[in-house]
Protein backbone atom coordinates (compact mmCIF):
# COMPACT_ATOMS: atom_id res chain seq x y z
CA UNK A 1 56.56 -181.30 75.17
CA UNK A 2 52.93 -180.71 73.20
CA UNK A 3 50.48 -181.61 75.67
CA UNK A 4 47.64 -180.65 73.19
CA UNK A 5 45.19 -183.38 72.21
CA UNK A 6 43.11 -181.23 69.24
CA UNK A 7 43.76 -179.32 66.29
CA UNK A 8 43.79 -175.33 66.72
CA UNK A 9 40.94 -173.33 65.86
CA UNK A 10 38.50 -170.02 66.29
CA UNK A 11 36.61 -170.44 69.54
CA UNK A 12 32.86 -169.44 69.33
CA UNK A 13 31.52 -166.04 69.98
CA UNK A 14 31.07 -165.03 73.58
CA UNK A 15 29.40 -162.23 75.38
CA UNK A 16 31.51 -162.39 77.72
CA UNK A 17 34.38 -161.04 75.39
CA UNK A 18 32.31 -158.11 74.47
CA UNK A 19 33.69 -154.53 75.78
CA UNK A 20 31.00 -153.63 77.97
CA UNK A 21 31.42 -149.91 76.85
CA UNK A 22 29.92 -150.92 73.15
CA UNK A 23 27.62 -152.95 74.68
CA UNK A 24 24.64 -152.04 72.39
CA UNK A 25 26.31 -150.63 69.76
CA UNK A 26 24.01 -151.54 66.96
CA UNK A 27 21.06 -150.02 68.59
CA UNK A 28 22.88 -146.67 69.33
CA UNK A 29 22.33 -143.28 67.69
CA UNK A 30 25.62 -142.01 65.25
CA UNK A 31 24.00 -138.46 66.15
CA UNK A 32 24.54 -139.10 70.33
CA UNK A 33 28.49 -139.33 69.30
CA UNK A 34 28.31 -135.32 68.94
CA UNK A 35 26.81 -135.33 72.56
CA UNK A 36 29.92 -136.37 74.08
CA UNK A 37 31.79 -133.37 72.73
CA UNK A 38 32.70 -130.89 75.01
CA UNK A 39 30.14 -127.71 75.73
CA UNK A 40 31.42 -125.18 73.55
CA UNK A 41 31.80 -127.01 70.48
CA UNK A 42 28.40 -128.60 71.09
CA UNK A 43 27.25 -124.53 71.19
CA UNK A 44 28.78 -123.65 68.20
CA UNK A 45 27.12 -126.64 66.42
CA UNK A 46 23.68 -125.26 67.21
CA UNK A 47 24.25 -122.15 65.93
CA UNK A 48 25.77 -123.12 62.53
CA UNK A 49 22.67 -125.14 62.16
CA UNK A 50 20.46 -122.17 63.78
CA UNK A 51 21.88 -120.09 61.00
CA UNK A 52 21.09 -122.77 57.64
CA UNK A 53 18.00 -123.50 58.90
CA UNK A 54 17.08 -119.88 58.93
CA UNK A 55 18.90 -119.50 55.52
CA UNK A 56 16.88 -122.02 53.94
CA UNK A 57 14.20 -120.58 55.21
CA UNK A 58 14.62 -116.87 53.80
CA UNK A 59 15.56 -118.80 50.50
CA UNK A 60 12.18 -120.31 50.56
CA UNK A 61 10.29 -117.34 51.41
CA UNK A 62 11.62 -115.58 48.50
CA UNK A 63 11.47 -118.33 46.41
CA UNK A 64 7.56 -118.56 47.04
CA UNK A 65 7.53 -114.54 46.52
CA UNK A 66 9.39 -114.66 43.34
CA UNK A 67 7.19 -117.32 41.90
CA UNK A 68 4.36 -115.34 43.26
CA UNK A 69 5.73 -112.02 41.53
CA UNK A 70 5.85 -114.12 37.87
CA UNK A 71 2.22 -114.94 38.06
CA UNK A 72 0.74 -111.25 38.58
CA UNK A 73 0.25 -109.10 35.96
CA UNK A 74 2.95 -106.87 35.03
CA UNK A 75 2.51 -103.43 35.01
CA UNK A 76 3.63 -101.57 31.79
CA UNK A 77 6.37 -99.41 32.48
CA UNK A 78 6.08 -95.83 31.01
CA UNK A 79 8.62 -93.52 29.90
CA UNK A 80 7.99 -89.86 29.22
CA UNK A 81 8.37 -89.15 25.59
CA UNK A 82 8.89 -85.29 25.95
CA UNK A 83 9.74 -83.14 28.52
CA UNK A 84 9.54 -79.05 28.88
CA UNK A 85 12.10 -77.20 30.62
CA UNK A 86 10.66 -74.06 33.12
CA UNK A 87 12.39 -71.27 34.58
CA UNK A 88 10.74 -71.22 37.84
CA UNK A 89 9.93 -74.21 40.39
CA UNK A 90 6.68 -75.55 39.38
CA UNK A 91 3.45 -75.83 41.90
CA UNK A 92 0.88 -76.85 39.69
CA UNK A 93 -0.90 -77.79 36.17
CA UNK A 94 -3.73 -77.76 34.53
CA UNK A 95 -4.29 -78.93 30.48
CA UNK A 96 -6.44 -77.56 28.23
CA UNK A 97 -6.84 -78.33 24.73
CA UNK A 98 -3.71 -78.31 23.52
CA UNK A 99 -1.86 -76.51 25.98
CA UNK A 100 -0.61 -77.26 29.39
CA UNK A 101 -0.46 -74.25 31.93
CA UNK A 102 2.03 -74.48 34.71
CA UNK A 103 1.64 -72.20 37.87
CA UNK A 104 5.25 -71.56 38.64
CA UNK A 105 7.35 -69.73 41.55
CA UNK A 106 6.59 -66.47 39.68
CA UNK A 107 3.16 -66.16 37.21
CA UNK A 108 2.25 -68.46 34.89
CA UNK A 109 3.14 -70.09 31.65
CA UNK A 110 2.03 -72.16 29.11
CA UNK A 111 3.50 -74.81 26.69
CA UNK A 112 2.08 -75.94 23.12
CA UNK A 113 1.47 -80.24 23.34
CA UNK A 114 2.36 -80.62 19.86
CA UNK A 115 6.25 -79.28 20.19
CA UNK A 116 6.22 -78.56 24.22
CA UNK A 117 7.70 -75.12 23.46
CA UNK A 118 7.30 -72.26 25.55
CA UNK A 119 4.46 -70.22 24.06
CA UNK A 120 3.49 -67.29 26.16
CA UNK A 121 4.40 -66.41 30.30
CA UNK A 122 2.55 -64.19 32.55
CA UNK A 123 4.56 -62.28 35.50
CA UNK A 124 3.24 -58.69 35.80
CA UNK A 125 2.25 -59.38 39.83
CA UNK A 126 5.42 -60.94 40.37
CA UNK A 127 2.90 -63.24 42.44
CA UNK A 128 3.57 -66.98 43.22
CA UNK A 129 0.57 -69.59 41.95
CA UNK A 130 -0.28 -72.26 44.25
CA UNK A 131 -3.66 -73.89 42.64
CA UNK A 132 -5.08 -73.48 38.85
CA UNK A 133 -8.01 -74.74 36.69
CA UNK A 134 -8.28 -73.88 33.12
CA UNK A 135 -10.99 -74.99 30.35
CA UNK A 136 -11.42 -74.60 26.98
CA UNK A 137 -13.99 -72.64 25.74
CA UNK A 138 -13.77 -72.82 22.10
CA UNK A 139 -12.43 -70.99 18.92
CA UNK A 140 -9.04 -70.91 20.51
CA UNK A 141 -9.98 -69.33 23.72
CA UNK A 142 -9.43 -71.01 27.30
CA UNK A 143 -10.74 -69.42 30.96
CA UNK A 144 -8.14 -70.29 33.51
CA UNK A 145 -8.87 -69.70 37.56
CA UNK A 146 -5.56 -69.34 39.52
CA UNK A 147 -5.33 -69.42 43.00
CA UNK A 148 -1.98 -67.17 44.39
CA UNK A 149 -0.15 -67.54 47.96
CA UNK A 150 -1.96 -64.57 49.48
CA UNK A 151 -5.12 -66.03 49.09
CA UNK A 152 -6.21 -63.89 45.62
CA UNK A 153 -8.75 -65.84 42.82
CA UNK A 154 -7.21 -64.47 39.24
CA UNK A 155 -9.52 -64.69 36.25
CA UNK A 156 -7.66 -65.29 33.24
CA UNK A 157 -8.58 -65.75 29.72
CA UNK A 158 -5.99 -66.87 27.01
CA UNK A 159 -6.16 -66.39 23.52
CA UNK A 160 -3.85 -66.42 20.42
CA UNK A 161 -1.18 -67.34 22.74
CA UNK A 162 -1.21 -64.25 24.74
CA UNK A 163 -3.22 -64.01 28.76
CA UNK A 164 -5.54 -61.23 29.54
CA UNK A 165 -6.51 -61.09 33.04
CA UNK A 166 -10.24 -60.40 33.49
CA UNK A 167 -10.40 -59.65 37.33
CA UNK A 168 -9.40 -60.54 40.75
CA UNK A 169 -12.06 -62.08 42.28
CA UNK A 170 -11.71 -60.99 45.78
CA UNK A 171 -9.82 -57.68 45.87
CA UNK A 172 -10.16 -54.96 47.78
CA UNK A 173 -9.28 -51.28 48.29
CA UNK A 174 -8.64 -51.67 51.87
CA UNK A 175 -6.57 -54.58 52.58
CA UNK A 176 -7.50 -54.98 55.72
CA UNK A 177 -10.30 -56.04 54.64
CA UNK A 178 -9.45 -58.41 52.18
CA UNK A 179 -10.88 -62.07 52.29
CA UNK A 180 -8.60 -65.03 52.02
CA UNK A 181 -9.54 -67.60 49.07
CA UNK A 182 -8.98 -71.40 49.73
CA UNK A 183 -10.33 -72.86 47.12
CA UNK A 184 -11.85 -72.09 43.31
CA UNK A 185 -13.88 -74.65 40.94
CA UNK A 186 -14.84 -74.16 37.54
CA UNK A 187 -17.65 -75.96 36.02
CA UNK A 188 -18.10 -77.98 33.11
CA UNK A 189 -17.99 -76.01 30.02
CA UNK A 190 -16.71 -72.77 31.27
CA UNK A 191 -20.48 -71.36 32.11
CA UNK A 192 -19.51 -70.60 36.18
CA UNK A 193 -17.02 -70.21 38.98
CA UNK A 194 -17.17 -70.75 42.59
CA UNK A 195 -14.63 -69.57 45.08
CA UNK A 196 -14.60 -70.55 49.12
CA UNK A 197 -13.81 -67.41 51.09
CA UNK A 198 -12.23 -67.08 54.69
CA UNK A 199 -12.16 -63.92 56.85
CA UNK A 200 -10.75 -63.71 60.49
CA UNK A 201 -14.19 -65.10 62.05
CA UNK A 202 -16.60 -66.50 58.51
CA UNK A 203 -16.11 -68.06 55.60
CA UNK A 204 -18.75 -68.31 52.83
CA UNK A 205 -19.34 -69.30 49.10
CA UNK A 206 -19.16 -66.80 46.07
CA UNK A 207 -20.57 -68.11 42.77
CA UNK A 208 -20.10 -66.42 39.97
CA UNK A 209 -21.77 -66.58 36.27
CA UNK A 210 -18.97 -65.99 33.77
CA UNK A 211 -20.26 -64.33 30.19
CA UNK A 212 -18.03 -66.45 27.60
CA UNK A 213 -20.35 -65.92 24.83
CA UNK A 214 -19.69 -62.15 25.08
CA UNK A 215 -15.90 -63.10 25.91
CA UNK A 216 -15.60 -65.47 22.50
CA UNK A 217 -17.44 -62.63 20.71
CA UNK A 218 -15.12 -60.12 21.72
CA UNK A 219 -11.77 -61.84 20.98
CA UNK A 220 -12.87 -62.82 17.52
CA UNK A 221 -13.78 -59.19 16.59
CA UNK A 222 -10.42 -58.06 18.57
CA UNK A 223 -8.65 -60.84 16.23
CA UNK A 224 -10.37 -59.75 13.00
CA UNK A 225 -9.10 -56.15 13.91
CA UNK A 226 -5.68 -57.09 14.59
CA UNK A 227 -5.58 -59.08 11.44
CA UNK A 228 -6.65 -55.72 9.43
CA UNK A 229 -4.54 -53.74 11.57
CA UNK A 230 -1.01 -55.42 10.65
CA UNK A 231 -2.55 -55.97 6.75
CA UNK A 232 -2.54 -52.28 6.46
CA UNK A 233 0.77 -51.78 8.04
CA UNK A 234 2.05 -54.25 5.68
CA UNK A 235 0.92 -52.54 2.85
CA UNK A 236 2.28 -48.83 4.07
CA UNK A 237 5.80 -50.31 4.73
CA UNK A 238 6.26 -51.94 1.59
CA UNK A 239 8.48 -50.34 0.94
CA UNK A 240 10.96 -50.79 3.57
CA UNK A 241 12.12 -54.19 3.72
CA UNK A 242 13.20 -54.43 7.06
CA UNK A 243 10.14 -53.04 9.04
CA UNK A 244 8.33 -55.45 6.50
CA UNK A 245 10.36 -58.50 8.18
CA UNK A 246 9.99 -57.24 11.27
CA UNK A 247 5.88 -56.94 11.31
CA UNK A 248 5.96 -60.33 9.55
CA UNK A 249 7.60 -62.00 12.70
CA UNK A 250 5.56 -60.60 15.48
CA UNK A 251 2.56 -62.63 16.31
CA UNK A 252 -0.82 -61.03 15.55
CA UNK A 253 -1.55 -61.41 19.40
CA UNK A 254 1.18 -59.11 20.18
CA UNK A 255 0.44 -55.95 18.21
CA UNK A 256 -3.32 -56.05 19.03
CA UNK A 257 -4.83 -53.62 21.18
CA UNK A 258 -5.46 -53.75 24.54
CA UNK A 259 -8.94 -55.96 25.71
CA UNK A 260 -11.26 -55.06 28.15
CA UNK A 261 -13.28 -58.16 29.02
CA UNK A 262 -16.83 -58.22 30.45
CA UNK A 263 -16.62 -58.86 34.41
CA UNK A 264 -17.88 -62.18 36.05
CA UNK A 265 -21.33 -61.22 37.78
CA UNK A 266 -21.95 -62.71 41.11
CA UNK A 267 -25.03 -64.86 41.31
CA UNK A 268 -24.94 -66.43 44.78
CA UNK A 269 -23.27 -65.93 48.31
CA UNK A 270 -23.63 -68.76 50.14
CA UNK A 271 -22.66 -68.98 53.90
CA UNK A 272 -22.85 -71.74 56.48
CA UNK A 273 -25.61 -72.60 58.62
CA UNK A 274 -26.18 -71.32 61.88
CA UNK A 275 -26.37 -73.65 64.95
CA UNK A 276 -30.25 -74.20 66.45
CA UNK A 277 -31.03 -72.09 68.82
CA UNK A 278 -34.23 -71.16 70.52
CA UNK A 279 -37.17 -69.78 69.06
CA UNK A 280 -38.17 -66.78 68.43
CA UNK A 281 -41.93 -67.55 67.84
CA UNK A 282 -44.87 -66.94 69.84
CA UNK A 283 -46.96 -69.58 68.93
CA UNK A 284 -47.16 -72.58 66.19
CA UNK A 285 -48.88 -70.36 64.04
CA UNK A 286 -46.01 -68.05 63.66
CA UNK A 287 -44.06 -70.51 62.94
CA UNK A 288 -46.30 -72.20 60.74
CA UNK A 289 -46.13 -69.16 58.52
CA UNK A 290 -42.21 -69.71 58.45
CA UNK A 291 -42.45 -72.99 56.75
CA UNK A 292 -41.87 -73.12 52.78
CA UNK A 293 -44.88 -74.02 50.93
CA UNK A 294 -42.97 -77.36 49.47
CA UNK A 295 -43.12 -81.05 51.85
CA UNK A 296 -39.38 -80.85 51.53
CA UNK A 297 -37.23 -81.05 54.62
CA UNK A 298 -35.50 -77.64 56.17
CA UNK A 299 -32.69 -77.12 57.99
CA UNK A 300 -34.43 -77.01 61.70
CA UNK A 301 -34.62 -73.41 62.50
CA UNK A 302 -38.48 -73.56 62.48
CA UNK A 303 -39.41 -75.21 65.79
CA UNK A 304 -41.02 -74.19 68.87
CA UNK A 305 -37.97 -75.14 71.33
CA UNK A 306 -37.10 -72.21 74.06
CA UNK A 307 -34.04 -71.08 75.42
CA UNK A 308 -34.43 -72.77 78.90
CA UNK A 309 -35.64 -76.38 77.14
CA UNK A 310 -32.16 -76.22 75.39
CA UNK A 311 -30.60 -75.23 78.21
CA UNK A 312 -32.59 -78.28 80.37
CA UNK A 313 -31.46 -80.42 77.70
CA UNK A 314 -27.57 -79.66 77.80
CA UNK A 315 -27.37 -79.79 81.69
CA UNK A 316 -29.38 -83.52 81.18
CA UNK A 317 -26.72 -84.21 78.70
CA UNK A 318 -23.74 -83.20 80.37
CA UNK A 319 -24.80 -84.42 83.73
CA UNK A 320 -25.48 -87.92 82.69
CA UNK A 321 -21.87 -88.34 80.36
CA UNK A 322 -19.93 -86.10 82.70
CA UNK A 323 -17.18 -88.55 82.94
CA UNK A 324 -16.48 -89.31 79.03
CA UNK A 325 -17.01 -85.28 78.79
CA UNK A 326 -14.28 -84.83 81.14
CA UNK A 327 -11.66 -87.66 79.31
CA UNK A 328 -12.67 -86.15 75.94
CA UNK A 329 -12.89 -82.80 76.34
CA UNK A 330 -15.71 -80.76 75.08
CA UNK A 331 -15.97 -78.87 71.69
CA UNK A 332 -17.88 -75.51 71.88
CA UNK A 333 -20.05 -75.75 68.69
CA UNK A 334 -18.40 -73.06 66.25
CA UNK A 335 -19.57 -71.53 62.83
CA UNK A 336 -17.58 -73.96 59.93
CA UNK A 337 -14.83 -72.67 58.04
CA UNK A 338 -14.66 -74.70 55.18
CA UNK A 339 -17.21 -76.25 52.50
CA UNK A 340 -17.21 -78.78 49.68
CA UNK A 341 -19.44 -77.70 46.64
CA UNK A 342 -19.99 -79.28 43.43
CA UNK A 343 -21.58 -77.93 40.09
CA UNK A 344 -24.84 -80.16 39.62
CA UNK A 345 -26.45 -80.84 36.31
CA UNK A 346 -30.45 -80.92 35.80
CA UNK A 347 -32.03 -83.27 37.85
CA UNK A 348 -35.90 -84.30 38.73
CA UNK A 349 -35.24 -83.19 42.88
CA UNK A 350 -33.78 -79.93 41.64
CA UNK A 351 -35.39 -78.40 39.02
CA UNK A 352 -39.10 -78.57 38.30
CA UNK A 353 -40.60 -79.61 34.91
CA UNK A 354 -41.91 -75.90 34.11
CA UNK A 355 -38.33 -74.79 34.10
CA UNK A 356 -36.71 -74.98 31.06
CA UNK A 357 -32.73 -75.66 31.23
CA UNK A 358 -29.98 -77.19 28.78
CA UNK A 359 -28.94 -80.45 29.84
CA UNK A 360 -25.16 -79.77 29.68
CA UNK A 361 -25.38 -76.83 31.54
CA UNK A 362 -25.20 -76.49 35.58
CA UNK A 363 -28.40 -75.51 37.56
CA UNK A 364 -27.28 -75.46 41.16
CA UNK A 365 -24.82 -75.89 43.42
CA UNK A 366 -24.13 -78.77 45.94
CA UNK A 367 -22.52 -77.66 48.97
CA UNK A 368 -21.61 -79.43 52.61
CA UNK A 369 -19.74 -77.59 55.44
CA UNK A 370 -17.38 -79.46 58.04
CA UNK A 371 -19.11 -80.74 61.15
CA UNK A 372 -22.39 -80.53 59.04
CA UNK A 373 -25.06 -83.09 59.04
CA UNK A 374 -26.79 -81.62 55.73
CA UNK A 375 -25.61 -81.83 52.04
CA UNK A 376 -27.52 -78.53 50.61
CA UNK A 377 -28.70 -78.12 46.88
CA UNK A 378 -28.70 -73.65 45.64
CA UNK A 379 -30.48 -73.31 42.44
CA UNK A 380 -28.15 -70.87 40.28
CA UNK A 381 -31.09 -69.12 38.84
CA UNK A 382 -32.21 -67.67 41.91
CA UNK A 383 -34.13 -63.98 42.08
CA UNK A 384 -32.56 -60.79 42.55
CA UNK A 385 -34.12 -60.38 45.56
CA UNK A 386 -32.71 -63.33 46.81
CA UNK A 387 -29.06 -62.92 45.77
CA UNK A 388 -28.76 -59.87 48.20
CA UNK A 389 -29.91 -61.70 50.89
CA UNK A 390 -27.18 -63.32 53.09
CA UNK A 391 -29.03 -65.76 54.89
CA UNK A 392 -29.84 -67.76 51.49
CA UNK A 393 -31.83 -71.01 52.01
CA UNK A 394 -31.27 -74.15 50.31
CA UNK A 395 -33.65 -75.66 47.80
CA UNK A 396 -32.90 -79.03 48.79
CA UNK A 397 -31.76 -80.35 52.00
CA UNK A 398 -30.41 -83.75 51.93
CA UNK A 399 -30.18 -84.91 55.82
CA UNK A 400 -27.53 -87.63 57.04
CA UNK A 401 -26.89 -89.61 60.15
CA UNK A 402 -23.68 -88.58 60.83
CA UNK A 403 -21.50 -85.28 60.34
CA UNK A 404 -20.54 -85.24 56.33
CA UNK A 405 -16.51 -85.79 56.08
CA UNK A 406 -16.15 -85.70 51.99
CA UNK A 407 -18.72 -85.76 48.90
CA UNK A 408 -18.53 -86.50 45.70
CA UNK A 409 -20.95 -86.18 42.17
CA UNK A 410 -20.93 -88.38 38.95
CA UNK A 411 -20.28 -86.70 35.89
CA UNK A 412 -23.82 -87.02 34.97
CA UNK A 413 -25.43 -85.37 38.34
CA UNK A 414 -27.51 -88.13 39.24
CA UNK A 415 -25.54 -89.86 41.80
CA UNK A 416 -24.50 -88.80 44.78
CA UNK A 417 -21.59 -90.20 47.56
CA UNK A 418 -21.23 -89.18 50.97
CA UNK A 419 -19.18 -90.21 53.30
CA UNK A 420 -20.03 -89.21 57.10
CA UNK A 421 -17.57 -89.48 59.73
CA UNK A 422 -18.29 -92.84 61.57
CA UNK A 423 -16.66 -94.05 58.29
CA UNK A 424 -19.69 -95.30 56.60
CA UNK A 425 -20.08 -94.63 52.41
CA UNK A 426 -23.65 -93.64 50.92
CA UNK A 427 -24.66 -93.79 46.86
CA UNK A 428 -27.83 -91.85 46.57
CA UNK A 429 -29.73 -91.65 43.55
CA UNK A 430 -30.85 -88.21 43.17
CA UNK A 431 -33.45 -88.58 40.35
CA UNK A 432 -35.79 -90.70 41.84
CA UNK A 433 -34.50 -89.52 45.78
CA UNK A 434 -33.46 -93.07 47.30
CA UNK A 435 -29.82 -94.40 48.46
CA UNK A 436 -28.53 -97.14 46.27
CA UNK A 437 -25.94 -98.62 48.17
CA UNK A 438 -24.27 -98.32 51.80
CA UNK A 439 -20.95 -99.42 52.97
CA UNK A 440 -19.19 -99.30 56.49
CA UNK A 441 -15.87 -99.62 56.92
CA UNK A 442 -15.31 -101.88 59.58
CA UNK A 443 -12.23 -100.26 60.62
CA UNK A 444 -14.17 -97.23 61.24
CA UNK A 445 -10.71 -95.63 59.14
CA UNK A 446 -12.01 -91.59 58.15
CA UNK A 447 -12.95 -91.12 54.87
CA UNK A 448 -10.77 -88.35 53.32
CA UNK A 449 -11.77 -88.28 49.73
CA UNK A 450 -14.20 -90.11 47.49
CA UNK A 451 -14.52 -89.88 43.56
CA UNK A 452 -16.52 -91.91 40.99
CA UNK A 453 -14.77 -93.60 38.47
């Protein structure tokens, strides 16, 4: 029996058909689904992403650094075009003209620029060469100053392809007392030499004047002779064919006679400055007398300070900063063992306008010790009286705040750099006597080396 009265049909929406567990659904987060996942796959979905995001990120970062890369200049790459072969491991190199000298393992040797052949080697002392400077001096005839590993300055001079040694520059008879060389300069031109010497207690400064004029004279008469020499044992072989061929090949360097060379002479011995001490004078006037006749300033030994007021003043000192003394430890003031020196040209604080020099030609030396507060000027052209003595004085004493770490000079002498330990960078001008620039590193980094550009 059909009890029903209506028609069938969809009954309207009610709430209270919902599931109360989607209750919400539309306002719900897809991403909270993952939350309901057990612990360790919800830890292994944090660090998959952990790992893209930082992949994306290190793909970024060199993105940015590649495009970064494109929009600097490129350096040009260079390739060498030639290359030399030696037979001994090489220490060092110096070019001149057209050669290129190579201090090697065992002597020298040195190679033509135009076909980098081997043109002539030196190994007589067997000796190995740690340090060399060579210049050219003209009409095929260069000066080169090697340094050795036992300390020995050797004075070279090569010509027509062939060396000549001139002299050692610090041997001895007695090797005991033999100095050790650290260091050797040539100047410009070829017109002087300067070597730094160390003993077991001192070191000091040897200049030397080196006679090139007499050296160029004498190779070009010793070449001229050579020259006639193998012309007239041309001529009385003639008749042999092979001796002919043979004399033909050697080089006209090789069948000249032995040279004898005119020794460097030694000009100046410069040695490091004693610390102040007390005086020796009675009175002012004494030391009055002392005082050079120039306004220039001196190196302090002229003072009327005694014994006990240094003394006085140390205890003071030492008393008052006992306790960074004691964490820093104190330094006995020693004599310095090493020295920067440069070959100055002419200058208006050097030489006076009476004196009559060559502009391209060096008139002093410039010369700061380590630990020193003063950068000290040596005219070259000093009297003979004056050479002898070993206490020389400077001619100009250029004072500085702070202990001098590293120098340098412009080609053209008139400016001067120093750099002083508390890491501050001076440009004097030494013409007209006034600094041009300063600059402190604000790192207060130490300056090791300085050069003009």
């Amino acid at each position: 029996v059909n009890t029903r009265k209506h028609s069938l049909g969809i009954p309207p929406p009610s709430e209270k058909d919902w599931p109360k567990e989607d209750e919400d659904f539309f306002l719900l987060d897809p991403d909270r689904k993952r939350d309901v996942l057990p612990q360790p796959f919800r830890m292994i979905r944090k660090l998959v992403m952990q790992v893209f995001e930082s992949a994306m990120e290190i793909i970024e970062r060199r993105e940015m650094l590649r495009e970064a890369q494109k929009q600097k200049v490129q350096p040009q790459k260079c390739f060498p075009t030639a290359e030399f072969q030696v037979t001994e491991r090489a220490n060092c190199l110096a070019v001149s003209g057209k050669y290129v000298f190579v201090g090697l393992s065992m002597g020298l040797a040195a190679f033509n620029t135009y076909d980098f052949k081997d043109v002539c080697a030196w190994d007589a002392a067997k000796t190995e060469i740690c340090a060399i400077h060579a210049l050219d001096l003209g009409n095929e005839c260069h000066v080169l100053l090697a340094l050795d590993e036992m300390g020995l300055a050797w004075l070279f001079c090569f010509h027509k392809e062939s060396f000549l040694l001139i002299k050692i520059l610090n041997e001895v008879e007695d090797m005991s007392q033999r100095s050790t060389c650290v260091e050797v300069v040539l100047s410009r031109g070829g017109d002087y030499a300067g070597i730094l010497l160390q003993g077991n207690t001192k070191a000091w400064l040897e200049i030397y004047q080196l006679p090139k004029d007499s050296w160029l004279t004498e190779m070009e008469n010793n070449a001229r002779a050579a020259e006639e020499l193998a012309c007239s044992e041309r001529r009385s072989s003639c008749s042999s064919e092979v001796g002919t061929f043979l004399l033909q090949e050697l080089p006209v360097s090789a069948i000249r006679p032995d040279v004898e060379l005119d020794p460097p002479e030694l000009l100046l011995t410069v040695r490091p400055p004693k610390p102040v001490t007390g005086t020796s004078f009675k009175g002012p006037l004494d030391a009055l007398k002392e005082v050079d006749e120039s306004s220039m300033l001196g190196l302090g030994y002229n003072h009327l300070i005694k014994d006990s007021q240094w003394e006085l003043q140390e205890a003071i000192f030492c008393s008052t900063y006992q306790e960074y003394l004691e964490a820093e430890g104190v330094l006995k003031e020693e004599i310095p063992r090493y020295a920067t020196f440069h070959f100055v040209l002419p200058s208006r604080i050097l030489v006076g306008p009476e004196m009559k020099v060559q502009p391209d030609i060096p008139v002093g030396i410039g010369v700061h010790w380590d630990g020193n507060h003063n950068f000290c000027l040596y005219l070259l052209n000093h009297s003979p009286k004056e050479k002898v003595d070993s206490d020389l004085k400077p001619d100009v004493v250029w004072p500085c705040a702070s202990p001098i770490a590293c120098s340098a000079v412009s080609s053209c002498s008139r400016y001067l750099a120093l750099a002083g330990e508390d890491a501050t960078i001076t440009i004097w001008d030494k013409h007209l006597g006034y600094p041009l620039s300063v600059t402190a590193i604000l790192e207060e980094r130490f300056i090791r080396s300085i050069h003009f550009l």
